[in-house]
PDB file of N, CA and C in Angstrom:
ATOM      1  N   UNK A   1      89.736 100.425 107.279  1.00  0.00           N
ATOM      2  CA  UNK A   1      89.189 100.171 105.945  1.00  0.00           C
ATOM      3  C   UNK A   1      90.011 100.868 104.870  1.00  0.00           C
ATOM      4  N   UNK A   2      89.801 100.327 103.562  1.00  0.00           N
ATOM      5  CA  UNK A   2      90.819 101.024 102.648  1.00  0.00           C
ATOM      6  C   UNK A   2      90.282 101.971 101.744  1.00  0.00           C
ATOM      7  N   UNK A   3      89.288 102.175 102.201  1.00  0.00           N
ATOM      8  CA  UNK A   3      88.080 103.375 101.401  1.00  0.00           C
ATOM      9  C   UNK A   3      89.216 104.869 101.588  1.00  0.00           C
ATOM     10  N   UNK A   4      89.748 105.079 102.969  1.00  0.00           N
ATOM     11  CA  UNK A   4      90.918 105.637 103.415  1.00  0.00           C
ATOM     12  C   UNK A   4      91.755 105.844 102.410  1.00  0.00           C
ATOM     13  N   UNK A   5      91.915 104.851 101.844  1.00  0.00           N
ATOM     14  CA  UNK A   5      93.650 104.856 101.174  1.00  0.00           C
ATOM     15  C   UNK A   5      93.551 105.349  99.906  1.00  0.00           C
ATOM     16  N   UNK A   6      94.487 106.377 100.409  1.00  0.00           N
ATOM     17  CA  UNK A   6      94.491 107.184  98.598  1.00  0.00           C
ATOM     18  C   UNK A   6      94.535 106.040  97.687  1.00  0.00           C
ATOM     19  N   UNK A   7      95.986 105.477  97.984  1.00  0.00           N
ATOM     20  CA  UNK A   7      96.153 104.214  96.647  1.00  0.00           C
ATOM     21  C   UNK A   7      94.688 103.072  96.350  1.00  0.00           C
ATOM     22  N   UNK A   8      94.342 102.457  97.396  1.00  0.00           N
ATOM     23  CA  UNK A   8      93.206 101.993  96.900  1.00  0.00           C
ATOM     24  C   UNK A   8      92.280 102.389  96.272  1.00  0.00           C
ATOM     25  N   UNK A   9      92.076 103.873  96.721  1.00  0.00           N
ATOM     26  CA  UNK A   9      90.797 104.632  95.386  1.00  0.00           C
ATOM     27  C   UNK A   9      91.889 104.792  94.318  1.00  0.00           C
ATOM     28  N   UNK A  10      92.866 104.960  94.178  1.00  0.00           N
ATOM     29  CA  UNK A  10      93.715 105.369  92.223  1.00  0.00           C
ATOM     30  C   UNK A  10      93.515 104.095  91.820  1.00  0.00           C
ATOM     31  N   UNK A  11      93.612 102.896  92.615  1.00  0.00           N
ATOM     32  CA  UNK A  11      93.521 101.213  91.896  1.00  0.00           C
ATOM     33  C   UNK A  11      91.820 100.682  91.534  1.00  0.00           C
ATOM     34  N   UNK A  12      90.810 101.654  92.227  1.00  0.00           N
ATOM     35  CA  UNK A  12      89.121 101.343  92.481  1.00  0.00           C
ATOM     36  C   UNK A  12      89.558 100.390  92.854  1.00  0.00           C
ATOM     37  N   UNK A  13      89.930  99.939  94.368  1.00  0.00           N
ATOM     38  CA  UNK A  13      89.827  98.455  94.754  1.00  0.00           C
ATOM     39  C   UNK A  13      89.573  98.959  96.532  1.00  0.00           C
ATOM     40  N   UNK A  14      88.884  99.807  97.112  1.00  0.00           N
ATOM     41  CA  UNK A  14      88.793  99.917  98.252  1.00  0.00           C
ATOM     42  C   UNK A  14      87.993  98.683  98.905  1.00  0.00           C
ATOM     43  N   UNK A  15      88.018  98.024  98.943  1.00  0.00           N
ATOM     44  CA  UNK A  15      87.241  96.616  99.335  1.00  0.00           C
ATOM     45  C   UNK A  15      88.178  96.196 100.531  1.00  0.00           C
ATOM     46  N   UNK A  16      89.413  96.707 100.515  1.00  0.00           N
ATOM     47  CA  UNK A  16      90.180  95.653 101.664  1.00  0.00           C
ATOM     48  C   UNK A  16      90.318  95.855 102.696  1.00  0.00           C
ATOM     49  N   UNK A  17      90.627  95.421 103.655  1.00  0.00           N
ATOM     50  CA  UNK A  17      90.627  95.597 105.333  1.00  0.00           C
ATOM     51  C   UNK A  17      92.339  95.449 105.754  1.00  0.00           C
ATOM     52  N   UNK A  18      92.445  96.003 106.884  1.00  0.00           N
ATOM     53  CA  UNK A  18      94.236  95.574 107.494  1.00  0.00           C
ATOM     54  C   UNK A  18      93.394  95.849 108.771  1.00  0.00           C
ATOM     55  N   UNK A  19      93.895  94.964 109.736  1.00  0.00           N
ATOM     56  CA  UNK A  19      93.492  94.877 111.447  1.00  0.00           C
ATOM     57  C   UNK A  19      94.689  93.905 112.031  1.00  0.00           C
ATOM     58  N   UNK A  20      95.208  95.283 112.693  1.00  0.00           N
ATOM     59  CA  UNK A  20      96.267  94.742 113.633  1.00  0.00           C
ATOM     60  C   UNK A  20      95.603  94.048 115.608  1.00  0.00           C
ATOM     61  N   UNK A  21      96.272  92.996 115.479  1.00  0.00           N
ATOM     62  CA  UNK A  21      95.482  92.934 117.183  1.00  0.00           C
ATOM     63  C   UNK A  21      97.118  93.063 117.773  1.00  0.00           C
ATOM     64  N   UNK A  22      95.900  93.853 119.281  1.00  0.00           N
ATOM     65  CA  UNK A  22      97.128  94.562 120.202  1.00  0.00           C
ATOM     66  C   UNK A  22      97.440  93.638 121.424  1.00  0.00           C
ATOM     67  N   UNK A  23      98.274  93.189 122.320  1.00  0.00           N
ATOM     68  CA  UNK A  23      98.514  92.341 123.584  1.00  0.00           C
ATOM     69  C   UNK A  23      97.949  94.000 124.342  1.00  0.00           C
ATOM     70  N   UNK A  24      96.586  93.467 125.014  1.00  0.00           N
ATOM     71  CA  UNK A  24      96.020  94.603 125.952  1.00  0.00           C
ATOM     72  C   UNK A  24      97.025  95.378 126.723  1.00  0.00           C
ATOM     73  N   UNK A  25      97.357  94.136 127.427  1.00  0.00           N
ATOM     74  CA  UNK A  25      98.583  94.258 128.850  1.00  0.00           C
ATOM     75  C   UNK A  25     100.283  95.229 128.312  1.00  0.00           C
ATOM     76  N   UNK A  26     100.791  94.337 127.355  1.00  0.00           N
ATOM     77  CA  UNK A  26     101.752  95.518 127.213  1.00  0.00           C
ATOM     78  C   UNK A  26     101.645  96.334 125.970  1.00  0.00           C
ATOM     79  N   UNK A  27     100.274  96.168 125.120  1.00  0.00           N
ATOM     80  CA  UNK A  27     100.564  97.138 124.039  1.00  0.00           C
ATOM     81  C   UNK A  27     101.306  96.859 122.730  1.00  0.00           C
ATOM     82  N   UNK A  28     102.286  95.601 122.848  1.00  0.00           N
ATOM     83  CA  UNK A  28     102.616  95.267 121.444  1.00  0.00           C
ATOM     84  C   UNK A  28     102.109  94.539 120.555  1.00  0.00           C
ATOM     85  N   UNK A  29     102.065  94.717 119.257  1.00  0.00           N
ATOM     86  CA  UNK A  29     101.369  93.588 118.442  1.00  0.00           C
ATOM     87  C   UNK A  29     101.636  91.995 118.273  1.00  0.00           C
ATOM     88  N   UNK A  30     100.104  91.409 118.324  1.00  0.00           N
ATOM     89  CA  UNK A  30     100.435  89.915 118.159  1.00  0.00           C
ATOM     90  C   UNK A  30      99.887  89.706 117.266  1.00  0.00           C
ATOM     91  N   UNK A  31      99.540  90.240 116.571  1.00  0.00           N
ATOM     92  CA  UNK A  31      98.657  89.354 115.365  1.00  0.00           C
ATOM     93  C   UNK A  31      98.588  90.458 113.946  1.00  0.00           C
ATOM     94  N   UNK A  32      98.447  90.011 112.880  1.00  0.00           N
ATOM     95  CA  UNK A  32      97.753  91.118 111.921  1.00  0.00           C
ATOM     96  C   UNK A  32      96.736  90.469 110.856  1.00  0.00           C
ATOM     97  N   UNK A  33      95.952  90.551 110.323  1.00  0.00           N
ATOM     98  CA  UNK A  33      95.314  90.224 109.304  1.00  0.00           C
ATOM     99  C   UNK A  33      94.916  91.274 107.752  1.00  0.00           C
ATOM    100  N   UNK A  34      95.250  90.812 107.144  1.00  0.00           N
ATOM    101  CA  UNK A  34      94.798  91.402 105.929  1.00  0.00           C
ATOM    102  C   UNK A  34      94.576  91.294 104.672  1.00  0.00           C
ATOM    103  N   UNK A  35      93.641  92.038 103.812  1.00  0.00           N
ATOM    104  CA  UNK A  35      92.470  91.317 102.789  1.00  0.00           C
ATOM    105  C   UNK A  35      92.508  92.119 102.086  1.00  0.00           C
ATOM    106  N   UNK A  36      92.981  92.016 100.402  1.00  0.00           N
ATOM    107  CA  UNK A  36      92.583  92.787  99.873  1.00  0.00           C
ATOM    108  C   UNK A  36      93.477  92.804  98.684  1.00  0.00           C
ATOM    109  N   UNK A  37      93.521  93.348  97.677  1.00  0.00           N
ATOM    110  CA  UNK A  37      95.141  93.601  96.543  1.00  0.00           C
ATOM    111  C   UNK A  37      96.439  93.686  96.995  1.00  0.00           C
ATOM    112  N   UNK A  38      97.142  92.847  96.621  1.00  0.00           N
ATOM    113  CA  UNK A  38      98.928  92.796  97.363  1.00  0.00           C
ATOM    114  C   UNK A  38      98.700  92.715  98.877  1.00  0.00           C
ATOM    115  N   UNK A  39      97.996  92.095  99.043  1.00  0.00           N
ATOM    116  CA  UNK A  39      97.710  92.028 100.961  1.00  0.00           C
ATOM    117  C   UNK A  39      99.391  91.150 101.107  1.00  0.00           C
ATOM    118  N   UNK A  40      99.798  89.799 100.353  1.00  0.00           N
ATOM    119  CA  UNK A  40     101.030  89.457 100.734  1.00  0.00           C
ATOM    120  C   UNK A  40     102.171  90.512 100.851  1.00  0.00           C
ATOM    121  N   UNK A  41     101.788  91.790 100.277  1.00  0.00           N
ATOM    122  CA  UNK A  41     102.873  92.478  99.771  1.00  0.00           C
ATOM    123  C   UNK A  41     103.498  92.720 101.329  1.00  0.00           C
ATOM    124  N   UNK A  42     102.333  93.587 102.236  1.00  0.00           N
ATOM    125  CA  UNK A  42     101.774  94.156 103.640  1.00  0.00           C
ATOM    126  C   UNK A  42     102.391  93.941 104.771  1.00  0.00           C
ATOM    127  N   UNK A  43     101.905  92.308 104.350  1.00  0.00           N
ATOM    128  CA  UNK A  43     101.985  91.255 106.191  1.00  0.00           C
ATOM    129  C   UNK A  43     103.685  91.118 106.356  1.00  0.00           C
ATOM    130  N   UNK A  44     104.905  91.470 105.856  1.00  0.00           N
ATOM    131  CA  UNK A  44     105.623  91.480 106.149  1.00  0.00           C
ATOM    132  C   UNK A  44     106.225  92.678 107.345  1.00  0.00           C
ATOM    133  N   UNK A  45     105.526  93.504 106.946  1.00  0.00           N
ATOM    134  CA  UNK A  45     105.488  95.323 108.335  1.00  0.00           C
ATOM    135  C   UNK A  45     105.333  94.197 109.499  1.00  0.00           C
ATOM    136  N   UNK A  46     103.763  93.341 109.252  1.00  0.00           N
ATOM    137  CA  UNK A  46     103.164  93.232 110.361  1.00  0.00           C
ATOM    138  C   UNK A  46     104.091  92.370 111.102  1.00  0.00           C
ATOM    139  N   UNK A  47     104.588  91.238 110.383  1.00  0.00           N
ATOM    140  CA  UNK A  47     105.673  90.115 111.036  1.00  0.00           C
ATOM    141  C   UNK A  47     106.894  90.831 111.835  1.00  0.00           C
ATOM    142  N   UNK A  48     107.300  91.555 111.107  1.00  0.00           N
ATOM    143  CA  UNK A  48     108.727  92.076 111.483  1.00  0.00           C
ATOM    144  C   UNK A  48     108.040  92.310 112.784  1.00  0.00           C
ATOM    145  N   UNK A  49     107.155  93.412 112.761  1.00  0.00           N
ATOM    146  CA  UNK A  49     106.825  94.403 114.177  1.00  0.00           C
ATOM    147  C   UNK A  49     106.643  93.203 115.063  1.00  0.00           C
ATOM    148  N   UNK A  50     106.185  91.906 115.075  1.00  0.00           N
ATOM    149  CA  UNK A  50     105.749  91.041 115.725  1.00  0.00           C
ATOM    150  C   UNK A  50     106.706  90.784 116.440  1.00  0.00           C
ATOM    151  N   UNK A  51     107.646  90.462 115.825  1.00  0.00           N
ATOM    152  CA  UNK A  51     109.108  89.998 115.959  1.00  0.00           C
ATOM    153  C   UNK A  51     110.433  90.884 116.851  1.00  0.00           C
ATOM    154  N   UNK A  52     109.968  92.254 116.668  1.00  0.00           N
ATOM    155  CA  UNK A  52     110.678  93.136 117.206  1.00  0.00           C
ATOM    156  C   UNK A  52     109.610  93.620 118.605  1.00  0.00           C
ATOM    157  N   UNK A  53     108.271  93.209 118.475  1.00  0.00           N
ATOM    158  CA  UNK A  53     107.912  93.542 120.233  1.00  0.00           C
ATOM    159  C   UNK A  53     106.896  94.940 119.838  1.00  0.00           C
ATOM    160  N   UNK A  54     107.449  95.332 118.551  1.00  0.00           N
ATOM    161  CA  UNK A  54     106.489  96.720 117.896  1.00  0.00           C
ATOM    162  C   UNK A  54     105.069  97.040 119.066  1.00  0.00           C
ATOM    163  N   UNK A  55     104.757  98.265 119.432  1.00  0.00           N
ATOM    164  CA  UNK A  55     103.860  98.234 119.816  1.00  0.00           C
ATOM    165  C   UNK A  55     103.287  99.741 118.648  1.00  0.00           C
ATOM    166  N   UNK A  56     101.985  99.818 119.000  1.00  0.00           N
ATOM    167  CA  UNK A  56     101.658 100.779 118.170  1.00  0.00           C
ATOM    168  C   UNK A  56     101.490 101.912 117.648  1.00  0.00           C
ATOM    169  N   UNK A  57     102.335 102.826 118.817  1.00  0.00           N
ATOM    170  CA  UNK A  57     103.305 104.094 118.413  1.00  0.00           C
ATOM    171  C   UNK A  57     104.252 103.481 117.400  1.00  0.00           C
ATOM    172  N   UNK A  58     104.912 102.308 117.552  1.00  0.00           N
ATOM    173  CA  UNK A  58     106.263 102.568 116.765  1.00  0.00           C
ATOM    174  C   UNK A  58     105.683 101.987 115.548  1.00  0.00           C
ATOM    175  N   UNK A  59     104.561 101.456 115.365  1.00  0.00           N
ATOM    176  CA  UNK A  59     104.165 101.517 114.007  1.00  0.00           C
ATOM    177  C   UNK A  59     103.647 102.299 113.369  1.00  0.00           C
ATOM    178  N   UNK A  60     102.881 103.186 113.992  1.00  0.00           N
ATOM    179  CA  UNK A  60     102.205 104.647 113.811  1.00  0.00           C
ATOM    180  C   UNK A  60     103.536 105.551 113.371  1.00  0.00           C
ATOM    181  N   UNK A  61     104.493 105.613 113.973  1.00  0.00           N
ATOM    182  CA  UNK A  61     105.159 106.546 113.908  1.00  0.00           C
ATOM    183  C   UNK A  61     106.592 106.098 112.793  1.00  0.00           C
ATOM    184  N   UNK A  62     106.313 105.221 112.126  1.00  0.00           N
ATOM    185  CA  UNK A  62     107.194 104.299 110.910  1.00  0.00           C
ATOM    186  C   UNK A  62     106.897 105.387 110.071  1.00  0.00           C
ATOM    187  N   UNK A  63     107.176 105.760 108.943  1.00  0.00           N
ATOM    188  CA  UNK A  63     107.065 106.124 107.509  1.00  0.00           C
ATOM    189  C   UNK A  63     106.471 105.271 106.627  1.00  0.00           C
ATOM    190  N   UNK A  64     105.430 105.932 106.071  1.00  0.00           N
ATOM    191  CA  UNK A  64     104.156 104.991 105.406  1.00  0.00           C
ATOM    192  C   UNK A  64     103.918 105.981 104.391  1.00  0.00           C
ATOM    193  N   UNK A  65     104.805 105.531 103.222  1.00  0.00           N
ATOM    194  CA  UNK A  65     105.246 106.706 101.948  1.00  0.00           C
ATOM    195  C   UNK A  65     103.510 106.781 101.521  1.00  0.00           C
ATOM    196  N   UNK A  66     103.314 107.910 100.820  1.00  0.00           N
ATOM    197  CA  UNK A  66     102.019 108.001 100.281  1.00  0.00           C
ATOM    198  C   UNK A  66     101.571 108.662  98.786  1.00  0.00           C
ATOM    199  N   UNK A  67     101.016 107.727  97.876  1.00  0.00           N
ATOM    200  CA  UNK A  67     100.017 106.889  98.083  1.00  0.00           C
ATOM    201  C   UNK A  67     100.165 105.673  98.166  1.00  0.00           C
ATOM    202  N   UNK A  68     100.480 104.901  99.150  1.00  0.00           N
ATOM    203  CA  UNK A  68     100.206 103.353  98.858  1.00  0.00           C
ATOM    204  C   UNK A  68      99.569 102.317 100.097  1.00  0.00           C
ATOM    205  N   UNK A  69      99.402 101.313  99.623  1.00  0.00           N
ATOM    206  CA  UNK A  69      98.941 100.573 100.625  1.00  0.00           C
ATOM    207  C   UNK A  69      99.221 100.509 101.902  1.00  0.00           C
ATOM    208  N   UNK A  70     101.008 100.504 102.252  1.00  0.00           N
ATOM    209  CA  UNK A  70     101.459  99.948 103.034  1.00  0.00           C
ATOM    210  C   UNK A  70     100.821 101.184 103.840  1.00  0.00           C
ATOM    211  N   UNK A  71     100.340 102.341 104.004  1.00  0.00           N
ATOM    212  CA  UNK A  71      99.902 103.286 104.636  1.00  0.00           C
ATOM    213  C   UNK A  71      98.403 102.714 105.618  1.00  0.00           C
ATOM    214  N   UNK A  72      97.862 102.132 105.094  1.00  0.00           N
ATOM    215  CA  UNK A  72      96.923 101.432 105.806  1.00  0.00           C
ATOM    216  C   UNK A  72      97.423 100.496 106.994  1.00  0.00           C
ATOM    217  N   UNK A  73      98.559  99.831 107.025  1.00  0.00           N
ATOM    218  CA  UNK A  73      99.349  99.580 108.505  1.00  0.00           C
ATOM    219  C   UNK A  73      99.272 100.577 109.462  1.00  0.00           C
ATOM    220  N   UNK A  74     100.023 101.744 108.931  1.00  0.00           N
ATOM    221  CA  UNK A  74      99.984 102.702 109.731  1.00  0.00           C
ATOM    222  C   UNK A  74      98.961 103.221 110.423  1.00  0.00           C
ATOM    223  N   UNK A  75      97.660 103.188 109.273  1.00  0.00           N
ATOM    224  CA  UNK A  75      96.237 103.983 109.984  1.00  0.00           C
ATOM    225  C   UNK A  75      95.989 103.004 110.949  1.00  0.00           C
ATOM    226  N   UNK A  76      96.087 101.573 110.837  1.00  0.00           N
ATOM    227  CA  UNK A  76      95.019 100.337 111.448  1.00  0.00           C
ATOM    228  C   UNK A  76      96.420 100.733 113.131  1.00  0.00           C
ATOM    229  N   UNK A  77      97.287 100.791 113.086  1.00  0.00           N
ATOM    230  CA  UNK A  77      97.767 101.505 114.346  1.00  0.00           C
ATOM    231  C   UNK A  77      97.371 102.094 115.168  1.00  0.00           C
ATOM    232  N   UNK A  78      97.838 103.405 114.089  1.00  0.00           N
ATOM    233  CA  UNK A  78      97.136 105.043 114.663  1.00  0.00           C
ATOM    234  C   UNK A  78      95.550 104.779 115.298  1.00  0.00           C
ATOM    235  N   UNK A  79      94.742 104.032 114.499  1.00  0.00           N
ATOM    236  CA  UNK A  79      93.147 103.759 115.105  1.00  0.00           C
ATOM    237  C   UNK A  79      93.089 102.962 117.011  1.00  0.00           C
ATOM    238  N   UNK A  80      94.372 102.522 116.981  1.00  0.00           N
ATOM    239  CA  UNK A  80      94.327 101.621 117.708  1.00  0.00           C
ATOM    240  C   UNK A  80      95.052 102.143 119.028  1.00  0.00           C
ATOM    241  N   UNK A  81      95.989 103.375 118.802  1.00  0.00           N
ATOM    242  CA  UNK A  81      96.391 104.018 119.522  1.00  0.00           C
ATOM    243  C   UNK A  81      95.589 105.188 119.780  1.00  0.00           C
ATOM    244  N   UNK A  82      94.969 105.812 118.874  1.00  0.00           N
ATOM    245  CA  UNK A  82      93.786 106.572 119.256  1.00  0.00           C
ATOM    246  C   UNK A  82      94.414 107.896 118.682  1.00  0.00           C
ATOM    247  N   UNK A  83      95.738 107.851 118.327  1.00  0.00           N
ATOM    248  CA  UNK A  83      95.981 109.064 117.023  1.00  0.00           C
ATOM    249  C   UNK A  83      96.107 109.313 115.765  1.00  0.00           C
ATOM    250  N   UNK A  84      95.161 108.646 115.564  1.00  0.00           N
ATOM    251  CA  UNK A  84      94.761 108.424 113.659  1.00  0.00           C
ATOM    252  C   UNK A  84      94.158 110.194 113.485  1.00  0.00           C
ATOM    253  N   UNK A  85      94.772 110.489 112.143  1.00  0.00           N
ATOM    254  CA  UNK A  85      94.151 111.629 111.841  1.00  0.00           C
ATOM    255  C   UNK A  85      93.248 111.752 110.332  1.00  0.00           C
ATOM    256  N   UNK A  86      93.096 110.783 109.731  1.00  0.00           N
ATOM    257  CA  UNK A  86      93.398 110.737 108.561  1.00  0.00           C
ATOM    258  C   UNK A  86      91.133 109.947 108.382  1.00  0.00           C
ATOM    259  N   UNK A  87      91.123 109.221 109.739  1.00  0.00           N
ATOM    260  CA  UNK A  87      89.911 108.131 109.710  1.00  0.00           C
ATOM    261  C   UNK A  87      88.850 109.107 111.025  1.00  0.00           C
ATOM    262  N   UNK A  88      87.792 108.913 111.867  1.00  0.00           N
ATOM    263  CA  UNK A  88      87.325 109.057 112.639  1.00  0.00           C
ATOM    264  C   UNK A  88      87.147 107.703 113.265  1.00  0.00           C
ATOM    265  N   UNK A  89      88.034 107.979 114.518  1.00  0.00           N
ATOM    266  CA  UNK A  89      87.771 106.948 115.098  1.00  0.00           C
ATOM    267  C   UNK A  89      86.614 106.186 115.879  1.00  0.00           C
ATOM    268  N   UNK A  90      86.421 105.204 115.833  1.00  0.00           N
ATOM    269  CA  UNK A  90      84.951 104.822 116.647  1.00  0.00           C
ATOM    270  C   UNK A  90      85.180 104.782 117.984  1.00  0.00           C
ATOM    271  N   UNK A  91      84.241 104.722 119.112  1.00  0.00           N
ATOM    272  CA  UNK A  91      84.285 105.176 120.283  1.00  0.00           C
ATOM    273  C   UNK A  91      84.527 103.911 120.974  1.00  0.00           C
ATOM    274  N   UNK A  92      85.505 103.391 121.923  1.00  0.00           N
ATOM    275  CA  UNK A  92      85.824 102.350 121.960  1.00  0.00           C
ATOM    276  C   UNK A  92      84.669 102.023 123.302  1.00  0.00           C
ATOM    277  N   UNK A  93      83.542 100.510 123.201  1.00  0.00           N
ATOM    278  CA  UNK A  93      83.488 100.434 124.635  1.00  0.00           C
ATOM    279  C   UNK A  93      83.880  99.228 125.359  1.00  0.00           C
ATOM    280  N   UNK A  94      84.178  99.929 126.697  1.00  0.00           N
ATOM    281  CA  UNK A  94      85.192  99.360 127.444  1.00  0.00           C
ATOM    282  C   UNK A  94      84.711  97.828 127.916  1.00  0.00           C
ATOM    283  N   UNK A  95      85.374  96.902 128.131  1.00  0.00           N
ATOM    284  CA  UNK A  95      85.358  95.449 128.446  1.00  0.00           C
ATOM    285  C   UNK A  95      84.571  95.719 129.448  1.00  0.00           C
ATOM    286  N   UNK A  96      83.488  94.321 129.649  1.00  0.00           N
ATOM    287  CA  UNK A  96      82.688  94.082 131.076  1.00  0.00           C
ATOM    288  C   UNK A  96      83.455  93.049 131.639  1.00  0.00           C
TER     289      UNK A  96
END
């Protein structure tokens, strides 16, 4: 969520979402979605990483200057890898 993002509270526009989906099996990203102010600006991180096999250390571990949006890539990662420091992560439960 972008309640998170410094830059979204300096703009009052925390309303937007970024959600990366992960390939379970090897961990790299296939998908991204995102909603919100300059969301076109964003989805280009997400393509490239798509494109290069990115899994979500190496997006976590990119440079995500701050304050700005593009930092919310990084968290929707880090959440996903389970070393976000910045959010509390929710407790994941496991597939039946």
């Amino acid at each position: 969520p972008w309640a998170a993002s410094g830059r979204s509270l300096s703009l009052g526009r925390d309303e937007g979402l970024t959600k990366i989906l992960f390939d379970e099996a090897t961990g790299q990203i296939i998908g991204c979605g995102i909603v919100g102010p300059n969301a076109g600006d964003l989805i280009a991180e997400a393509a490239l990483g798509i494109e290069m096999g990115a899994d979500a250390e190496d997006i976590g571990l990119t440079i995500h200057p701050h304050p700005t949006l593009s930092e919310t890539i990084g968290m929707a990662a880090e959440m996903y890898a389970g070393t976000i420091t910045d959010l509390i992560a929710p407790k994941r439960i496991p597939p039946r």
